[in-house]
N, C-alpha and C. Protein backbone atom coordinates (compact mmCIF):
# COMPACT_ATOMS: atom_id res chain seq x y z
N UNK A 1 -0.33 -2.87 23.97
CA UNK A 1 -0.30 -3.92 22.98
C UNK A 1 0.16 -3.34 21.64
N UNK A 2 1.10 -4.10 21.16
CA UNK A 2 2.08 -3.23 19.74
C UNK A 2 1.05 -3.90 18.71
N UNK A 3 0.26 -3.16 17.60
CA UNK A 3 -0.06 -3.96 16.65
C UNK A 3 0.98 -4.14 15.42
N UNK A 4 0.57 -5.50 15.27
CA UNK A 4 1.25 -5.86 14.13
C UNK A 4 0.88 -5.54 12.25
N UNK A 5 1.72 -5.26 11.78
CA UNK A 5 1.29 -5.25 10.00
C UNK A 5 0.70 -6.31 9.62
N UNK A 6 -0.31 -6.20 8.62
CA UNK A 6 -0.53 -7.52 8.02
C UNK A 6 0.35 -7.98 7.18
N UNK A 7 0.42 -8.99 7.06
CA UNK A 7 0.82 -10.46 6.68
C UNK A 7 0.92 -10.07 4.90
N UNK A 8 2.13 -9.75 4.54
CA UNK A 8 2.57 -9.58 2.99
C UNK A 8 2.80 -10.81 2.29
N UNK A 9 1.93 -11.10 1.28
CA UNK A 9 2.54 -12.64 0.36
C UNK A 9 2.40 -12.20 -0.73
N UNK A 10 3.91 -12.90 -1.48
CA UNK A 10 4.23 -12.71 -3.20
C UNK A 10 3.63 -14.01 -2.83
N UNK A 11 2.76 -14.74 -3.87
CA UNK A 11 2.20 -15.57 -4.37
C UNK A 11 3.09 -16.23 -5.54
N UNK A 12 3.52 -17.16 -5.44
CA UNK A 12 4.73 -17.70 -6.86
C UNK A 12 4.85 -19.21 -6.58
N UNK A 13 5.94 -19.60 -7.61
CA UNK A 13 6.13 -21.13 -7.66
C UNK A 13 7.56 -21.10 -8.34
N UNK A 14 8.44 -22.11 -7.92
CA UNK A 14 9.37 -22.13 -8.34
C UNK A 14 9.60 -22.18 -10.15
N UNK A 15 10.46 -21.50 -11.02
CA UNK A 15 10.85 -21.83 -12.20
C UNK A 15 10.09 -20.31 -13.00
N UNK A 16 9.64 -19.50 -12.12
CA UNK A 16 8.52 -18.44 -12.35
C UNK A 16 9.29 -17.25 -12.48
N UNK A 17 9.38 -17.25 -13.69
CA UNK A 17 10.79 -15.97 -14.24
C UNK A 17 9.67 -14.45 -14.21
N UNK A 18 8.47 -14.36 -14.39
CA UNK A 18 8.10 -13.46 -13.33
C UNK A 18 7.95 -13.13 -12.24
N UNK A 19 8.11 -14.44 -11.81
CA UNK A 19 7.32 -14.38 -10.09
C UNK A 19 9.38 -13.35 -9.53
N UNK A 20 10.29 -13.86 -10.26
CA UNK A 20 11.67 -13.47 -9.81
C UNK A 20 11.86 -12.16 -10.25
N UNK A 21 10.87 -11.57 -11.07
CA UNK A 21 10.77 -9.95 -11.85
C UNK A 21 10.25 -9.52 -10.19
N UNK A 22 9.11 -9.94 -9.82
CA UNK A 22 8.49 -9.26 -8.62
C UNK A 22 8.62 -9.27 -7.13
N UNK A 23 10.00 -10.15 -7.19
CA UNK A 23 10.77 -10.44 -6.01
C UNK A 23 11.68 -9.22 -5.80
N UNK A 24 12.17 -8.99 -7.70
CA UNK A 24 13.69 -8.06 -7.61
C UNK A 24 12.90 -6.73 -7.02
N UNK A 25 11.32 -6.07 -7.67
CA UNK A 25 10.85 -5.03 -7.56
C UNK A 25 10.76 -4.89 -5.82
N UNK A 26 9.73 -5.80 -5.41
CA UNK A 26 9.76 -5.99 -3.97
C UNK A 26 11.26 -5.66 -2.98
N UNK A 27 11.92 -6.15 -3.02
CA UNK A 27 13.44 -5.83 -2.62
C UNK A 27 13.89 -4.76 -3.30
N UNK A 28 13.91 -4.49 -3.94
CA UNK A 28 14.80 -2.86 -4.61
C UNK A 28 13.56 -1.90 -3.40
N UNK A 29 12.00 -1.87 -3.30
CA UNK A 29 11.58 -1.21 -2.78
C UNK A 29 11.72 -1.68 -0.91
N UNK A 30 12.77 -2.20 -0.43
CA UNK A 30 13.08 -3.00 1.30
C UNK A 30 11.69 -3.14 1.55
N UNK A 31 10.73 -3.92 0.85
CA UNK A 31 9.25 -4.33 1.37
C UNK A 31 9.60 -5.66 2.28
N UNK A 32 9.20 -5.78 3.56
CA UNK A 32 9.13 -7.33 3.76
C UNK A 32 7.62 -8.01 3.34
N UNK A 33 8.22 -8.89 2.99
CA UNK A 33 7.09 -9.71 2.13
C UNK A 33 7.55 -11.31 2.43
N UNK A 34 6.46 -12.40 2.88
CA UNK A 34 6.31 -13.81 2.33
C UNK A 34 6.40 -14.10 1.16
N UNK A 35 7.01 -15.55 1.38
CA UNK A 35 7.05 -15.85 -0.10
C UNK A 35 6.07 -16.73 -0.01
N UNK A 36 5.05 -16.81 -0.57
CA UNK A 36 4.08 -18.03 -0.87
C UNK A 36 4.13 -19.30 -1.81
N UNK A 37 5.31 -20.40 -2.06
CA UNK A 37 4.41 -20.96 -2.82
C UNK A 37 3.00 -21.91 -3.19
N UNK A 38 2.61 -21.82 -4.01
CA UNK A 38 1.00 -21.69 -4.42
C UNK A 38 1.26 -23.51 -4.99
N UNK A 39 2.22 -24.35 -5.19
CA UNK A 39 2.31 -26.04 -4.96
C UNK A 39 1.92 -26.47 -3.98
N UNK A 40 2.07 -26.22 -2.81
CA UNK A 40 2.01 -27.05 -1.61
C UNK A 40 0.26 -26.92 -1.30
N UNK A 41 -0.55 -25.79 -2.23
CA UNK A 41 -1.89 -25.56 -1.53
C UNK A 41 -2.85 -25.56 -2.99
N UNK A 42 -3.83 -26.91 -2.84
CA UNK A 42 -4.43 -26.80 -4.08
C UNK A 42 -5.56 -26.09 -4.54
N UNK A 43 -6.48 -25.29 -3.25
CA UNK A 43 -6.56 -23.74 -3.53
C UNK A 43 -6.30 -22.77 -4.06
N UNK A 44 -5.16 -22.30 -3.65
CA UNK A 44 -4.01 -21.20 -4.52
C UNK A 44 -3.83 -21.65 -5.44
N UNK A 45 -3.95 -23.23 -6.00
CA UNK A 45 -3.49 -23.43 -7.46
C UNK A 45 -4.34 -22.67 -8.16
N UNK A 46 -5.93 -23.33 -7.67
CA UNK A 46 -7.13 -23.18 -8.52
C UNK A 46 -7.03 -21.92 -8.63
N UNK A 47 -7.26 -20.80 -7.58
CA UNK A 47 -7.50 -19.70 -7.45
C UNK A 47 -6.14 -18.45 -8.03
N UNK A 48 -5.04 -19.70 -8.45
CA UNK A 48 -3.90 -18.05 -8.62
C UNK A 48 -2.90 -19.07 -9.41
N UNK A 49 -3.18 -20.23 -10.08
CA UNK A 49 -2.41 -20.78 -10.59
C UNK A 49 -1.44 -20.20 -12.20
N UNK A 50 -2.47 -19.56 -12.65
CA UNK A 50 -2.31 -18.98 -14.45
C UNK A 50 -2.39 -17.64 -14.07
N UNK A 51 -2.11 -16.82 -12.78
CA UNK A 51 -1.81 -15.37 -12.41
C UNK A 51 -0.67 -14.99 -11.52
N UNK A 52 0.27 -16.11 -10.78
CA UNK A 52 0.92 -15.67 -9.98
C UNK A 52 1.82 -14.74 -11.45
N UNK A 53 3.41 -14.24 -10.76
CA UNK A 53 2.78 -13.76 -9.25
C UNK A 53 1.55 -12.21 -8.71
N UNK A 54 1.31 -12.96 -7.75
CA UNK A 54 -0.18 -12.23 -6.86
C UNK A 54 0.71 -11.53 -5.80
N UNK A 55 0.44 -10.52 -5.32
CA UNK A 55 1.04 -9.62 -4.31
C UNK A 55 -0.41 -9.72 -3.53
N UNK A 56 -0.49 -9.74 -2.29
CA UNK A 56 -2.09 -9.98 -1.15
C UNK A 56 -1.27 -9.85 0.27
N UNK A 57 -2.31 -9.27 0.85
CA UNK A 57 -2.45 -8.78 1.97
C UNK A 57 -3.03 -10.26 2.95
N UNK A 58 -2.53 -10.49 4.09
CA UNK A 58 -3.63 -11.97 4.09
C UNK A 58 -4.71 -11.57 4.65
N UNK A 59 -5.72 -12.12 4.41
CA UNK A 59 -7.47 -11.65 4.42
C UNK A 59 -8.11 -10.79 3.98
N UNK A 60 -6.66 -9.89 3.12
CA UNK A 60 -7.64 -9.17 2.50
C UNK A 60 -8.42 -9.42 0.76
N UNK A 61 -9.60 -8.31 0.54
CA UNK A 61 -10.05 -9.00 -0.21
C UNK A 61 -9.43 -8.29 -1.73
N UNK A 62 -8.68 -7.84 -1.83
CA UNK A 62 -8.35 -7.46 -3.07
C UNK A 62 -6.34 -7.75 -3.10
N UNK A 63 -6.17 -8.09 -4.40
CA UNK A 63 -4.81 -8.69 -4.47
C UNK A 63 -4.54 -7.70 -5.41
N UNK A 64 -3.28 -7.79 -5.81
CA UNK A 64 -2.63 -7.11 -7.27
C UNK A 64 -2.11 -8.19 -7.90
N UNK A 65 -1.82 -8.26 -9.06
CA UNK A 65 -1.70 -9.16 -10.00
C UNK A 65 -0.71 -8.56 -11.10
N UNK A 66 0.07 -9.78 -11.24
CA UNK A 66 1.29 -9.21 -12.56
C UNK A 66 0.61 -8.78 -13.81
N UNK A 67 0.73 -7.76 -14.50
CA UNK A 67 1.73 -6.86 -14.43
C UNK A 67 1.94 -5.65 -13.46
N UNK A 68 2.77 -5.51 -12.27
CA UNK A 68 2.84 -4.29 -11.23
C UNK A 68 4.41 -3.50 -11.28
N UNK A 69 4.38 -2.62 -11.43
CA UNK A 69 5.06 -1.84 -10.96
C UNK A 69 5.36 -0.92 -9.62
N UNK A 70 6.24 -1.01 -9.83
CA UNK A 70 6.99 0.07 -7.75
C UNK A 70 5.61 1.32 -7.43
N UNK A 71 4.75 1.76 -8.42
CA UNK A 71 3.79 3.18 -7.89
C UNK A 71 2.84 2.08 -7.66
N UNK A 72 2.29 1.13 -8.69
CA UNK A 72 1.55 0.19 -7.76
C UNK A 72 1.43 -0.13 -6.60
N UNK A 73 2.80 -0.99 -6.47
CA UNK A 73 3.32 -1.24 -5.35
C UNK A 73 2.82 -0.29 -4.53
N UNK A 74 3.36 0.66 -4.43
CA UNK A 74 2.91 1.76 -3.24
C UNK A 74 1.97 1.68 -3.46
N UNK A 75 0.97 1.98 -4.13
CA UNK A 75 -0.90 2.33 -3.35
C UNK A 75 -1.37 0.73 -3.15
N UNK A 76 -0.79 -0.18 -3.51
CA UNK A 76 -1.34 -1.12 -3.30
C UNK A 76 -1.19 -1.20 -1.00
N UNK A 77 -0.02 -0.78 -1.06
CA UNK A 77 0.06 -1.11 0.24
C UNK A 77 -0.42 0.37 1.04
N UNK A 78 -0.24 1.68 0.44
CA UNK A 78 -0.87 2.90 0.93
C UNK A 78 -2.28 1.89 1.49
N UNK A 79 -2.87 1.32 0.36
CA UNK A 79 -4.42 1.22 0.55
C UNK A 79 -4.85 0.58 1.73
N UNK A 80 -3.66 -0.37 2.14
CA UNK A 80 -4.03 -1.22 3.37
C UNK A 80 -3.40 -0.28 4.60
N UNK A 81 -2.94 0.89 4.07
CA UNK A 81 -2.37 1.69 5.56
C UNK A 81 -0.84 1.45 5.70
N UNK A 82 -0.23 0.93 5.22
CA UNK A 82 0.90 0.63 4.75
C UNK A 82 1.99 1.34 3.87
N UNK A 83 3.34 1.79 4.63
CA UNK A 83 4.11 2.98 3.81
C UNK A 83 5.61 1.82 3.62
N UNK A 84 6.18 2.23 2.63
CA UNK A 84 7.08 1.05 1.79
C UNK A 84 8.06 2.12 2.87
N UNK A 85 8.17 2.88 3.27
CA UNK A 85 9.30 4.12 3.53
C UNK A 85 9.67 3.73 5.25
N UNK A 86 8.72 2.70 5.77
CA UNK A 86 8.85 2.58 7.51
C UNK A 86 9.87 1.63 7.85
């Protein structure tokens, strides 16, 4: 049985001239990542509306939050076992 990676979501909403800062970072580093937007779910509003974009693991319990940078980036995903380099 192959296991699978967890489940990568940028957390964003359209018109989100950061959420498009942390798309370019994400891609310059070949991360695959979901795109989440946080309209269609009024949860994610409550919970990530005045922070996207949110970088999250799904189920896990700790997110990163703008402002992130590419070394972030990496331990954020080191932490879940996760190498940007695979």
């Amino acid at each position: 049985m192959v296991e699978q990676a967890p489940f990568l979501a940028l957390l964003s909403t359209d018109g989100c001239h950061l959420c498009e800062d942390a798309k370019r970072l994400l891609n310059d580093l070949q991360i695959t990542f979901e795109l989440v937007d946080i309209i269609d779910d009024e949860e994610l509003i409550a919970a990530y509306g005045d922070k996207i974009p949110v970088l999250m693991f799904e189920g896990a319990q700790q997110a990163l939050f703008w402002p992130f940078n590419n070394e972030q980036i990496e331990q954020y995903l080191s932490f879940y076992g996760i190498s940007s380099t695979q």
